[in-house]
N, C-alpha and C. Protein backbone atom coordinates (compact mmCIF):
# COMPACT_ATOMS: atom_id res chain seq x y z
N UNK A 1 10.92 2.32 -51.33
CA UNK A 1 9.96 2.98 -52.16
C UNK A 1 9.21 4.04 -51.36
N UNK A 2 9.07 4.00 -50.36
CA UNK A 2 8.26 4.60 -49.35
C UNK A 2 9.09 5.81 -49.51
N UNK A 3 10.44 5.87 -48.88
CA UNK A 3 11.21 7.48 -49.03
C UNK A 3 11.46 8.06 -50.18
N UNK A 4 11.53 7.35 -51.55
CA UNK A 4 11.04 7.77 -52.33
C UNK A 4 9.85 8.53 -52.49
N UNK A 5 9.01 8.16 -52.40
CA UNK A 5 7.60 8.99 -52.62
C UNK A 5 7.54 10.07 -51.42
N UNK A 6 8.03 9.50 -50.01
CA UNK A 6 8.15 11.34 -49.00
C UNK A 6 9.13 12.07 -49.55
N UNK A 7 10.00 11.83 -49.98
CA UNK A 7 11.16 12.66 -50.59
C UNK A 7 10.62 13.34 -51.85
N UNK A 8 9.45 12.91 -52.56
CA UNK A 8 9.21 13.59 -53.87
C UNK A 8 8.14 14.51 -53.21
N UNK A 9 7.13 14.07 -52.01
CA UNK A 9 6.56 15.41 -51.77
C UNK A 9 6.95 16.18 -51.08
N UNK A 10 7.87 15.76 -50.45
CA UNK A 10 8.78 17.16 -49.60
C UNK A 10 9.16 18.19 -50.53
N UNK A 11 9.96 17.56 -51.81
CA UNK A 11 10.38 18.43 -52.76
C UNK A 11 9.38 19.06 -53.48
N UNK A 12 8.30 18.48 -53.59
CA UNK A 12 7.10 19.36 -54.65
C UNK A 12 6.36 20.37 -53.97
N UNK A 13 6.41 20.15 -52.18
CA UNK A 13 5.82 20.72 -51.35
C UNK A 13 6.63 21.79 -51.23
N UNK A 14 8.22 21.89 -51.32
CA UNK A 14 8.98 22.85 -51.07
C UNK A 14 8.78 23.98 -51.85
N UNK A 15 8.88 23.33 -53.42
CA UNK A 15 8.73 23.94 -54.63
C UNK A 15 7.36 25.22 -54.78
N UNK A 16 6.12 24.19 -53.87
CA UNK A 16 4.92 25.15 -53.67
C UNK A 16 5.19 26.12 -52.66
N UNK A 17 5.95 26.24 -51.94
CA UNK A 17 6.08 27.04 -50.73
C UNK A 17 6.84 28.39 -51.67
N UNK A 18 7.67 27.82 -51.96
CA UNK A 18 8.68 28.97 -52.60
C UNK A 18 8.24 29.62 -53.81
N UNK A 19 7.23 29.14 -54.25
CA UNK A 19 6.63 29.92 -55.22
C UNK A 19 5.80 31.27 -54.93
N UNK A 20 5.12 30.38 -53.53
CA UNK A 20 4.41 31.24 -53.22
C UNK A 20 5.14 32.09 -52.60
N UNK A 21 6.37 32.11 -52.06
CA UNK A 21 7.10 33.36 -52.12
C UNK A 21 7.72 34.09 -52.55
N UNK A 22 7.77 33.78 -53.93
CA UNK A 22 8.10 34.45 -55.09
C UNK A 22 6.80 35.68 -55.10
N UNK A 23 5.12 35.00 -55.43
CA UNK A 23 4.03 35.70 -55.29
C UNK A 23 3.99 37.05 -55.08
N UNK A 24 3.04 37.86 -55.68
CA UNK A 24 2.74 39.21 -54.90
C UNK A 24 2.92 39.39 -53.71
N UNK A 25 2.88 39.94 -52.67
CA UNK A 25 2.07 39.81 -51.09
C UNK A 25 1.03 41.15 -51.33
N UNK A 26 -0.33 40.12 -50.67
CA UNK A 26 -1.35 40.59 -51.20
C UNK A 26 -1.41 42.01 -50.17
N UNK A 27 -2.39 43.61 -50.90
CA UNK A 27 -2.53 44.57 -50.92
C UNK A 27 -2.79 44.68 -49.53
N UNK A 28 -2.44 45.80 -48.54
CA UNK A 28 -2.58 46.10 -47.54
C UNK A 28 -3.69 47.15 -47.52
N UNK A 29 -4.92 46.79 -47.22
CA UNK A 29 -6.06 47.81 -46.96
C UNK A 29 -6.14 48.50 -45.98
N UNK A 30 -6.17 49.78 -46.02
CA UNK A 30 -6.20 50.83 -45.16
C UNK A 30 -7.22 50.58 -44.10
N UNK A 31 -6.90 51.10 -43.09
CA UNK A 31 -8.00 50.93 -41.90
C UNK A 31 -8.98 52.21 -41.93
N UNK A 32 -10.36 52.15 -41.79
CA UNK A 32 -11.41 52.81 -41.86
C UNK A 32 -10.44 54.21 -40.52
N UNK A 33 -11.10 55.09 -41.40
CA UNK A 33 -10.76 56.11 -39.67
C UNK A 33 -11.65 56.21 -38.53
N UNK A 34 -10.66 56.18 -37.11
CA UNK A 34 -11.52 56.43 -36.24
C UNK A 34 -11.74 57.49 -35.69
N UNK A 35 -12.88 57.67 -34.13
CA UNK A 35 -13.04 58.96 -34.02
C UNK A 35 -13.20 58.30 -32.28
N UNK A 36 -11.90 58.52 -31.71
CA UNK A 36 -12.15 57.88 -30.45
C UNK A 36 -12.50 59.26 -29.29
N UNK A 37 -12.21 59.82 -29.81
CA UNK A 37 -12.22 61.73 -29.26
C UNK A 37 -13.17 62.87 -29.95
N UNK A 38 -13.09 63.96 -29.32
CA UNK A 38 -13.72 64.86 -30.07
C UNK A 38 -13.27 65.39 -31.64
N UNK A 39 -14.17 65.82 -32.71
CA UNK A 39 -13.55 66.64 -33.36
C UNK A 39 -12.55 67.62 -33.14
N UNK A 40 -11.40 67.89 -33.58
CA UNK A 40 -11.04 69.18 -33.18
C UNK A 40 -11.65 70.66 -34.54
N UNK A 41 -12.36 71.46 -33.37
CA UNK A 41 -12.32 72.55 -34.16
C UNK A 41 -11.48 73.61 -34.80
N UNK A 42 -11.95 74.56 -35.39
CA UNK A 42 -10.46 75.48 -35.90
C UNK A 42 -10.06 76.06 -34.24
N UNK A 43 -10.79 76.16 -33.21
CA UNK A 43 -10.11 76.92 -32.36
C UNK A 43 -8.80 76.40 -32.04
N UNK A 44 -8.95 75.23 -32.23
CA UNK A 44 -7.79 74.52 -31.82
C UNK A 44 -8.13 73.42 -30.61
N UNK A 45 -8.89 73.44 -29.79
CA UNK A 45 -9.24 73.06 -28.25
C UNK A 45 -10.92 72.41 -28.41
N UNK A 46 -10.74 71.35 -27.86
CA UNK A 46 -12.02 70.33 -28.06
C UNK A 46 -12.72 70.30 -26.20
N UNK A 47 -13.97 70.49 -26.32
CA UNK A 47 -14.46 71.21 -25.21
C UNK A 47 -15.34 69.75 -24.56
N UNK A 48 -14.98 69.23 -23.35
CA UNK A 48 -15.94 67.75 -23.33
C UNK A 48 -16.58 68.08 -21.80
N UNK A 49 -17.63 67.63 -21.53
CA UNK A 49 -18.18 67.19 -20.22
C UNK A 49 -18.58 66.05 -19.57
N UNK A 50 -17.95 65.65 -18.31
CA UNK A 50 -17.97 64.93 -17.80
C UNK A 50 -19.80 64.52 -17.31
N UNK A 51 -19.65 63.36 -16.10
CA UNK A 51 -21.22 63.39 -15.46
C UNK A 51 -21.52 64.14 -14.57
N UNK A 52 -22.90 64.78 -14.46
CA UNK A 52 -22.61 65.65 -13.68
C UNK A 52 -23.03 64.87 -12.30
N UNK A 53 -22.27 65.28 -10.81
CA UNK A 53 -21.98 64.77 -9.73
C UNK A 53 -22.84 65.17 -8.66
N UNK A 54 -23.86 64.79 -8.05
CA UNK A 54 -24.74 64.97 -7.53
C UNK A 54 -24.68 64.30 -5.97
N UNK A 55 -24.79 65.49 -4.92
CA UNK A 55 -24.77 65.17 -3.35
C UNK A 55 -25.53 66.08 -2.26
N UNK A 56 -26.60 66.03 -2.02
CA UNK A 56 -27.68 66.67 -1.03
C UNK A 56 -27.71 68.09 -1.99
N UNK A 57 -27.76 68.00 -3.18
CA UNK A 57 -28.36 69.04 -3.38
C UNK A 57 -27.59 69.91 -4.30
N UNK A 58 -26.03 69.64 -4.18
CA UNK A 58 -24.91 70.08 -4.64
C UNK A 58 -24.88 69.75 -5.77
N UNK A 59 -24.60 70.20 -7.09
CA UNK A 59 -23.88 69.76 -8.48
C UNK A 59 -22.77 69.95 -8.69
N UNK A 60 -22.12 69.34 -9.36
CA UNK A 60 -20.77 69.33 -9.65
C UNK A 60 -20.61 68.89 -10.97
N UNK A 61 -19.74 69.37 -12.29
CA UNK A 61 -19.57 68.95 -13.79
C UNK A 61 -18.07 70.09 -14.01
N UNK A 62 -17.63 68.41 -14.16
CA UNK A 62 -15.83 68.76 -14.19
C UNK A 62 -15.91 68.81 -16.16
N UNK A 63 -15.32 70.07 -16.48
CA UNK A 63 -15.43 70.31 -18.24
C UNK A 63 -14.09 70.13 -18.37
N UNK A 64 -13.77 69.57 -19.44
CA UNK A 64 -12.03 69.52 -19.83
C UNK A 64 -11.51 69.81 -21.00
N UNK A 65 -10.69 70.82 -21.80
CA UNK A 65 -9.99 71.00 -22.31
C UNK A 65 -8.96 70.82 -23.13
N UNK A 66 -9.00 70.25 -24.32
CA UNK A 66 -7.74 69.25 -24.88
C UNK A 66 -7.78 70.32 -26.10
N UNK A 67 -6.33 70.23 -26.15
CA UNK A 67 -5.31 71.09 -26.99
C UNK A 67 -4.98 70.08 -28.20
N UNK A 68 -6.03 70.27 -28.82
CA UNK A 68 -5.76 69.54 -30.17
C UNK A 68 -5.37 69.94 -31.41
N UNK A 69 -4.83 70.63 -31.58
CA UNK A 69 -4.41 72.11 -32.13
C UNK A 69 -2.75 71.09 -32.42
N UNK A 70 -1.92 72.32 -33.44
CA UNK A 70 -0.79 71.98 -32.95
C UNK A 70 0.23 73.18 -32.75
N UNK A 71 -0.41 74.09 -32.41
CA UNK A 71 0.26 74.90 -31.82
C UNK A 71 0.21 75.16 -29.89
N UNK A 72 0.54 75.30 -28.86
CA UNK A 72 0.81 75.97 -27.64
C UNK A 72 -0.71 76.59 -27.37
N UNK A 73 -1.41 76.52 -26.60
CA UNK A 73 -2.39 77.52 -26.47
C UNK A 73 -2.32 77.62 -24.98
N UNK A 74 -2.85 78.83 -25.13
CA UNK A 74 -2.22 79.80 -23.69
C UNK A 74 -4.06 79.76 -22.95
N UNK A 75 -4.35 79.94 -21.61
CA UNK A 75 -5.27 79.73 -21.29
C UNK A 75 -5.07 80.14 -19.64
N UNK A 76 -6.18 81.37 -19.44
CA UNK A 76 -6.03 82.32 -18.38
C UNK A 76 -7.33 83.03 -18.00
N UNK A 77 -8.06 82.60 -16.50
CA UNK A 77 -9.63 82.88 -16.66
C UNK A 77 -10.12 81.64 -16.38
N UNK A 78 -11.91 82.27 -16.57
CA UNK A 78 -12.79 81.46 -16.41
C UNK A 78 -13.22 81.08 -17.68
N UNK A 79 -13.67 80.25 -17.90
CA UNK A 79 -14.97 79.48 -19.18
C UNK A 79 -15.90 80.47 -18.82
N UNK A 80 -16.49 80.66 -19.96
CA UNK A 80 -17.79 81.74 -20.02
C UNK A 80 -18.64 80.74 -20.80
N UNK A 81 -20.17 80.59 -19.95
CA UNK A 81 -20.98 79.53 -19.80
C UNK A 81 -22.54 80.69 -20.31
N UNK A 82 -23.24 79.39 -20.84
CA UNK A 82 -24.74 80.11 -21.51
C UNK A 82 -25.25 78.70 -20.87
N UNK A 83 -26.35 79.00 -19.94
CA UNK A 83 -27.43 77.60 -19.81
C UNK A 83 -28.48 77.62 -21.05
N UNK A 84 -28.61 76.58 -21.51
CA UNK A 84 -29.77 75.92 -22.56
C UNK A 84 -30.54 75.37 -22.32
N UNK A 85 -32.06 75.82 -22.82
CA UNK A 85 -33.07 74.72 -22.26
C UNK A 85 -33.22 73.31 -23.59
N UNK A 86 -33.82 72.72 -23.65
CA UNK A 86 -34.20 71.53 -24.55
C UNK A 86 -33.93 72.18 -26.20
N UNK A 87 -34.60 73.45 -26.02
CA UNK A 87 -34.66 73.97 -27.76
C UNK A 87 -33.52 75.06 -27.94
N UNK A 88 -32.57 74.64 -27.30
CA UNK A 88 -31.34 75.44 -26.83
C UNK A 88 -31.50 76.98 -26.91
N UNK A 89 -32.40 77.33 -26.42
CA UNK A 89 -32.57 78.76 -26.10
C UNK A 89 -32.00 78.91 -24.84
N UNK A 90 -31.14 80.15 -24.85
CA UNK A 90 -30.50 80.78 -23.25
C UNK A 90 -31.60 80.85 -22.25
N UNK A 91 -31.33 80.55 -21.22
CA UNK A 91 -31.95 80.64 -20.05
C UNK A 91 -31.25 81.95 -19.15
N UNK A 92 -32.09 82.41 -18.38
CA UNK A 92 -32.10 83.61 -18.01
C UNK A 92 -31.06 82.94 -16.43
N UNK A 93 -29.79 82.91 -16.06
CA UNK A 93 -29.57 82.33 -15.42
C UNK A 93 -28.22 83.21 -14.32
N UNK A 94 -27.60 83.44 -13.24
CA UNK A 94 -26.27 84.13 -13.15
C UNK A 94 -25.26 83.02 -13.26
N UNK A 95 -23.78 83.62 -13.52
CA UNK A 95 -22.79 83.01 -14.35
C UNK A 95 -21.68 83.45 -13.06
N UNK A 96 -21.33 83.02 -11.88
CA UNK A 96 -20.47 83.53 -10.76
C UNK A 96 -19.05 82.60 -11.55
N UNK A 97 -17.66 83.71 -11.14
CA UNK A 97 -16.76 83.28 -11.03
C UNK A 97 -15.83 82.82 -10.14
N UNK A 98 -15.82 81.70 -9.68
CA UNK A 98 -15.40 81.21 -8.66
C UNK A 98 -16.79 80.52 -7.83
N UNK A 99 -16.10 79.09 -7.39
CA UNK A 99 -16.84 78.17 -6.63
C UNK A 99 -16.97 78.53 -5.42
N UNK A 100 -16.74 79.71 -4.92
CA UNK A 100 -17.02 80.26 -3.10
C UNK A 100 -18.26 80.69 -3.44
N UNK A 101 -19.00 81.25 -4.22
CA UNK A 101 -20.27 81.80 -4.40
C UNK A 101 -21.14 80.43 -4.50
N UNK A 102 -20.91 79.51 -4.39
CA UNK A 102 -21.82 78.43 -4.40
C UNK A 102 -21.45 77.34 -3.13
N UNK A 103 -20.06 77.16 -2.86
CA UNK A 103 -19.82 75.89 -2.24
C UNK A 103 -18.74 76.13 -1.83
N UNK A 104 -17.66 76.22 -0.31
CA UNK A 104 -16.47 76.24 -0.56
C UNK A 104 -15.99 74.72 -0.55
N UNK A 105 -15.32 74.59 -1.98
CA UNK A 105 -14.83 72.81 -2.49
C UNK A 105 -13.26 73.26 -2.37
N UNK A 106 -12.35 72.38 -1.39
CA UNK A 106 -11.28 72.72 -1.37
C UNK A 106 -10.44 72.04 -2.86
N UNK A 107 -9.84 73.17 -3.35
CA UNK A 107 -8.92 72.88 -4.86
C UNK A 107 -9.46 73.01 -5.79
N UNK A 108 -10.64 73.97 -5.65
CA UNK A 108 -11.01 74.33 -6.76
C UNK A 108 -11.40 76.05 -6.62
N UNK A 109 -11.10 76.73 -5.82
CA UNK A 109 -11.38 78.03 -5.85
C UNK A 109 -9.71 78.47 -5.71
N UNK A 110 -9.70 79.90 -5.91
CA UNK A 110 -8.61 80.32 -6.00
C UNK A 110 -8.73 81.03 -7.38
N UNK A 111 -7.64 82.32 -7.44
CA UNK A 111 -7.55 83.39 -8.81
C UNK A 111 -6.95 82.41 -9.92
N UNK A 112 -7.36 82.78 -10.97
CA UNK A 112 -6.81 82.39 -12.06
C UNK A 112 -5.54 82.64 -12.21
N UNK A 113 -4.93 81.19 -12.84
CA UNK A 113 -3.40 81.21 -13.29
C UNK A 113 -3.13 80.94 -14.31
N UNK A 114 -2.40 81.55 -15.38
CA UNK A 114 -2.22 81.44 -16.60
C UNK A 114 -1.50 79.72 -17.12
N UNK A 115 -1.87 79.15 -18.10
CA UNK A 115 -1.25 77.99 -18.65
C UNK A 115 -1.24 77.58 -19.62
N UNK A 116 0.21 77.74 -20.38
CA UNK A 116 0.04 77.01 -21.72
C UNK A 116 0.26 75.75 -22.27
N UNK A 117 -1.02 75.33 -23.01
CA UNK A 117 -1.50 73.93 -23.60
C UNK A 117 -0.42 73.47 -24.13
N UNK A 118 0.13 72.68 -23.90
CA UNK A 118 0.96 72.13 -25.34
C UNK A 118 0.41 71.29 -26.17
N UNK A 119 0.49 70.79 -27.28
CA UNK A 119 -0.33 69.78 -28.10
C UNK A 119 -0.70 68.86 -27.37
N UNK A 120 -2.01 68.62 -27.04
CA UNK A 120 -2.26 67.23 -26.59
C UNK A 120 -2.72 67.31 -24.94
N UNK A 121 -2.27 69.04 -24.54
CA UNK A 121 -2.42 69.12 -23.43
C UNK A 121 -3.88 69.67 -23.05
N UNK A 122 -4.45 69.01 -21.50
CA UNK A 122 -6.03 69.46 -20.99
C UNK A 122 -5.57 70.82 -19.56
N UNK A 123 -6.78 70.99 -20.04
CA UNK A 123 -7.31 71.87 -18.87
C UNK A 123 -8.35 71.71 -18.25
N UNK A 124 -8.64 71.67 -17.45
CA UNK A 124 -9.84 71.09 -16.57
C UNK A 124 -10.40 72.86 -15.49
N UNK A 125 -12.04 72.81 -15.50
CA UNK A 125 -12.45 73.84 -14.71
C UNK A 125 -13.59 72.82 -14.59
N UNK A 126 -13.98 73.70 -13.12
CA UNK A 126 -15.38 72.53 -12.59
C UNK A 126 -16.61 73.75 -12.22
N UNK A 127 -17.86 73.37 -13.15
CA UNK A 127 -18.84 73.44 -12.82
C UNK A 127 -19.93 73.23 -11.71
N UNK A 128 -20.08 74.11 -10.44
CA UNK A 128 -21.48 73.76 -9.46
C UNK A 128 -22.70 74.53 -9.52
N UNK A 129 -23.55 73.96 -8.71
CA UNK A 129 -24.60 74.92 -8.63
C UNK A 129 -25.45 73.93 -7.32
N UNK A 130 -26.07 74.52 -7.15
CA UNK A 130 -27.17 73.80 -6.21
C UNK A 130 -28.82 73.51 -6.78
N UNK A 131 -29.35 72.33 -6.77
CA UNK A 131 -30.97 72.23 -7.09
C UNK A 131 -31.25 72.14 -5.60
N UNK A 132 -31.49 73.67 -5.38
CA UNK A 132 -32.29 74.36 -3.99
C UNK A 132 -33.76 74.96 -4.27
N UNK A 133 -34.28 74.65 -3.98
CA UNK A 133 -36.13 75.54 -4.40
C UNK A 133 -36.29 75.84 -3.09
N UNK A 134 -36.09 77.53 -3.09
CA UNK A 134 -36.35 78.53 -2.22
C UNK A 134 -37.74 79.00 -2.27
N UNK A 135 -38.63 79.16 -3.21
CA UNK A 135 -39.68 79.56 -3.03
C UNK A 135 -40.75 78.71 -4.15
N UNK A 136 -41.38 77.76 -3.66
CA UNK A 136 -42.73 77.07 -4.44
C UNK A 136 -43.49 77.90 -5.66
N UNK A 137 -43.62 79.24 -5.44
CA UNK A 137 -44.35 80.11 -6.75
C UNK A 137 -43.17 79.96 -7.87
N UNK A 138 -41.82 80.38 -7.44
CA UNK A 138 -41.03 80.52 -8.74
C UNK A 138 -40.70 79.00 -9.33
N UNK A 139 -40.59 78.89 -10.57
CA UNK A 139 -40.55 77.61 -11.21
C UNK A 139 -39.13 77.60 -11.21
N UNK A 140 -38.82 76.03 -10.95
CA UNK A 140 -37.30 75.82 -11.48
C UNK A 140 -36.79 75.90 -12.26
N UNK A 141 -35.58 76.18 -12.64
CA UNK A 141 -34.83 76.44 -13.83
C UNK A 141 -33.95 75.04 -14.01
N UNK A 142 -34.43 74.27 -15.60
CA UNK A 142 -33.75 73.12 -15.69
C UNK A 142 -32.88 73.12 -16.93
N UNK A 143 -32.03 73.38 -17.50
CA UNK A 143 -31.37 73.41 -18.46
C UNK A 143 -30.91 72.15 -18.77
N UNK A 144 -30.58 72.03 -20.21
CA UNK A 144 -30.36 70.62 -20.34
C UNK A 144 -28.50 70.78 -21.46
N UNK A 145 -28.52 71.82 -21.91
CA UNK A 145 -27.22 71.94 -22.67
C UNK A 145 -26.31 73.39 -21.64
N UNK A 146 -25.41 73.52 -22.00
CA UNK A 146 -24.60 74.59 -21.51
C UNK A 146 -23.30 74.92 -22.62
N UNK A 147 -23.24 76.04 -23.17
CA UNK A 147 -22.11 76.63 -24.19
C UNK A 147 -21.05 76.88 -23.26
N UNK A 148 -19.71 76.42 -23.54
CA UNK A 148 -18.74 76.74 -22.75
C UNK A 148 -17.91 77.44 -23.72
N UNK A 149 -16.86 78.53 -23.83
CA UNK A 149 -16.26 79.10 -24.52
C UNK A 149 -14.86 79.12 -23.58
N UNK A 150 -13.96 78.93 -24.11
CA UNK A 150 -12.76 78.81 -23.46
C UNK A 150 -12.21 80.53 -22.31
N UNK A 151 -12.75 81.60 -23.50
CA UNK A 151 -12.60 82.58 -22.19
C UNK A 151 -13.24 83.95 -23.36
N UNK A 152 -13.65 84.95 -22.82
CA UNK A 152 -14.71 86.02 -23.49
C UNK A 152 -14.34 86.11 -24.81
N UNK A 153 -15.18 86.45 -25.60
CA UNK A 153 -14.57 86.62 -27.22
C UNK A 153 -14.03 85.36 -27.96
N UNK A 154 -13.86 84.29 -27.45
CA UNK A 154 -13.65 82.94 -28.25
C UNK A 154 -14.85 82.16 -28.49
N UNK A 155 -14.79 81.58 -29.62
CA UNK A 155 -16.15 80.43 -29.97
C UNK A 155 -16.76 79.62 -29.37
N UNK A 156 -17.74 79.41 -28.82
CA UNK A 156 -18.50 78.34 -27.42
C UNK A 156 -18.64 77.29 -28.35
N UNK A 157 -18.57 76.29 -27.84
CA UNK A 157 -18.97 74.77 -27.90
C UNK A 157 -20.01 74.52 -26.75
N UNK A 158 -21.25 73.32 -27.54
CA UNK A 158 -22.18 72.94 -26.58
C UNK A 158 -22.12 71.91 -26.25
N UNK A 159 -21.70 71.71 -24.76
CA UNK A 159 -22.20 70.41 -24.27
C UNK A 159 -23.25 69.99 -23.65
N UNK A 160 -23.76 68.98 -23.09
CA UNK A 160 -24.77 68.50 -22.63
C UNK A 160 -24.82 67.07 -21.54
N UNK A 161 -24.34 67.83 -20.58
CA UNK A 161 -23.71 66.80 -19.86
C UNK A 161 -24.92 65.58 -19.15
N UNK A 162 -24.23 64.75 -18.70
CA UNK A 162 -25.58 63.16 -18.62
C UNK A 162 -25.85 64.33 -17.20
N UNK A 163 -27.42 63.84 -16.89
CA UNK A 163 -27.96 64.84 -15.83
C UNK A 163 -28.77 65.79 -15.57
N UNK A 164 -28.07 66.91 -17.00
CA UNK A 164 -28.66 68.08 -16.65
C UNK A 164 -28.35 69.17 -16.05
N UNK A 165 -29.04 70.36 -15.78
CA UNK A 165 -28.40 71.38 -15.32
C UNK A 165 -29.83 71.87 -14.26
N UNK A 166 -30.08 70.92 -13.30
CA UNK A 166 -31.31 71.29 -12.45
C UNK A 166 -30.70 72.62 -11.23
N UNK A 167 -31.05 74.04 -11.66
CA UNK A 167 -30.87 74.94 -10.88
C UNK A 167 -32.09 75.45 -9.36
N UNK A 168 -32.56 74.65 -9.21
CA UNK A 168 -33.60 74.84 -8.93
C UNK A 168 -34.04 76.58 -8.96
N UNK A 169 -34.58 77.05 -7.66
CA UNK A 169 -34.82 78.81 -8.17
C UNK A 169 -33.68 79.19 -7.64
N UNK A 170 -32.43 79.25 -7.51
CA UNK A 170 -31.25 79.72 -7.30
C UNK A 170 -31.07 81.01 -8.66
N UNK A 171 -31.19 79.90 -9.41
CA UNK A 171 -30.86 80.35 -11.20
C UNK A 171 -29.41 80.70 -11.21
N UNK A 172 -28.45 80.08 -10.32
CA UNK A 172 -26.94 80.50 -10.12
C UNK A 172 -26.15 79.29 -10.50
N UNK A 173 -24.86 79.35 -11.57
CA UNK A 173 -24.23 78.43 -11.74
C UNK A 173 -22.77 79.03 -11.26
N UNK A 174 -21.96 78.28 -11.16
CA UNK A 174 -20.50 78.90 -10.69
C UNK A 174 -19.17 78.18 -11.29
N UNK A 175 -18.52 78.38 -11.92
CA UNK A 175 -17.28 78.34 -12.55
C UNK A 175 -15.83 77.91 -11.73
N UNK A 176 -15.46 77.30 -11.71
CA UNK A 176 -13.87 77.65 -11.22
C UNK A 176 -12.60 78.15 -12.40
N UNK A 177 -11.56 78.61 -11.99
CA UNK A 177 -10.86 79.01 -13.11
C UNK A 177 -10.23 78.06 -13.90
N UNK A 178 -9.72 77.87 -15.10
CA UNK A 178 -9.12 76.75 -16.05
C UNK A 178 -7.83 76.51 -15.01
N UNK A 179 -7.71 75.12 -14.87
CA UNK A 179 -6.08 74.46 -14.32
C UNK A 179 -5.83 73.58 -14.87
N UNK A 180 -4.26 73.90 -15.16
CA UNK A 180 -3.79 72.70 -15.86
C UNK A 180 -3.99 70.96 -15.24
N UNK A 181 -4.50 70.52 -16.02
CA UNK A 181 -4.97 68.70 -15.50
C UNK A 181 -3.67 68.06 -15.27
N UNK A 182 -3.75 67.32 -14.10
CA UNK A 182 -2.51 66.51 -13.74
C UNK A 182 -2.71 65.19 -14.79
């Protein structure tokens, strides 16, 4: 009597199994979108800044370049830079090309070389300057945003890197040219 009655719920149990796989299979809900990266703009190229890197005085802010686009973008030159104070008004500041006018950093000076983005591809140029106060009367220059534009005549994006942009009275920031990121 006993395998009787396991034998009838094996079979009624089977019966429920297979029904339920007969069943709908229930609706697959879409996953919310994410945003693990920058927007990409129409330029095509999403403009980010790193932290900026601080050593006796030296700054350093590595900016990078992603080709989010889906076309090739070609990229030759320096970033052309605007310092911002808090109410993002330009600061009266010089814009040197090339990191020998500030620091010689080996692998990062040198003429510009042309490179094209492929989808998905970065470019990396590095930002220095020095917070030097040469003279106590002149006030420091502290910027807190900086417009980077991929190269003259293209659309700037603002970043605002963790840090700051403490020039002290130098008022000099310096550029290296765009290289393709390993």
């Amino acid at each position: 009597m006993r395998t009787t009655t396991s034998c009838r719920l094996l079979a009624v149990s089977t019966v429920v199994l297979l029904a339920a796989c007969d069943a709908a299979p229930a609706p697959i809900l879409p996953m919310p979108p994410t945003s693990t990266g920058p927007q990409c703009p129409a330029s095509g190229v999403a403009l980010t800044a790193g932290q900026v890197e601080a050593a006796s005085g030296l700054r350093a802010l590595k900016v990078e370049m992603l080709n989010c686009g889906a076309q090739p973008y070609p990229v030759n030159g320096y970033p052309v830079l605007r310092v911002l104070d808090a109410d993002r008004k330009p600061l009266t500041v010089t814009v040197a090309e090339g990191t020998s006018k500030i620091s010689r950093i080996d692998g990062f000076d040198g003429p510009p070389k042309p490179v094209t983005l492929a989808p998905g591809g970065k470019a990396t140029a590095v930002l220095v300057w020095r917070n030097t106060v040469t003279d106590a009367i002149v006030p420091a220059t502290t910027g807190v945003h900086i417009e980077v534009a991929p190269a003259a005549g293209l659309p700037a994006q603002m970043l605002t890197p963790q840090g700051g942009v403490d020039l002290g009275t130098t008022g000099t920031i310096a550029t290296s040219p765009w290289a393709a990121a390993a």
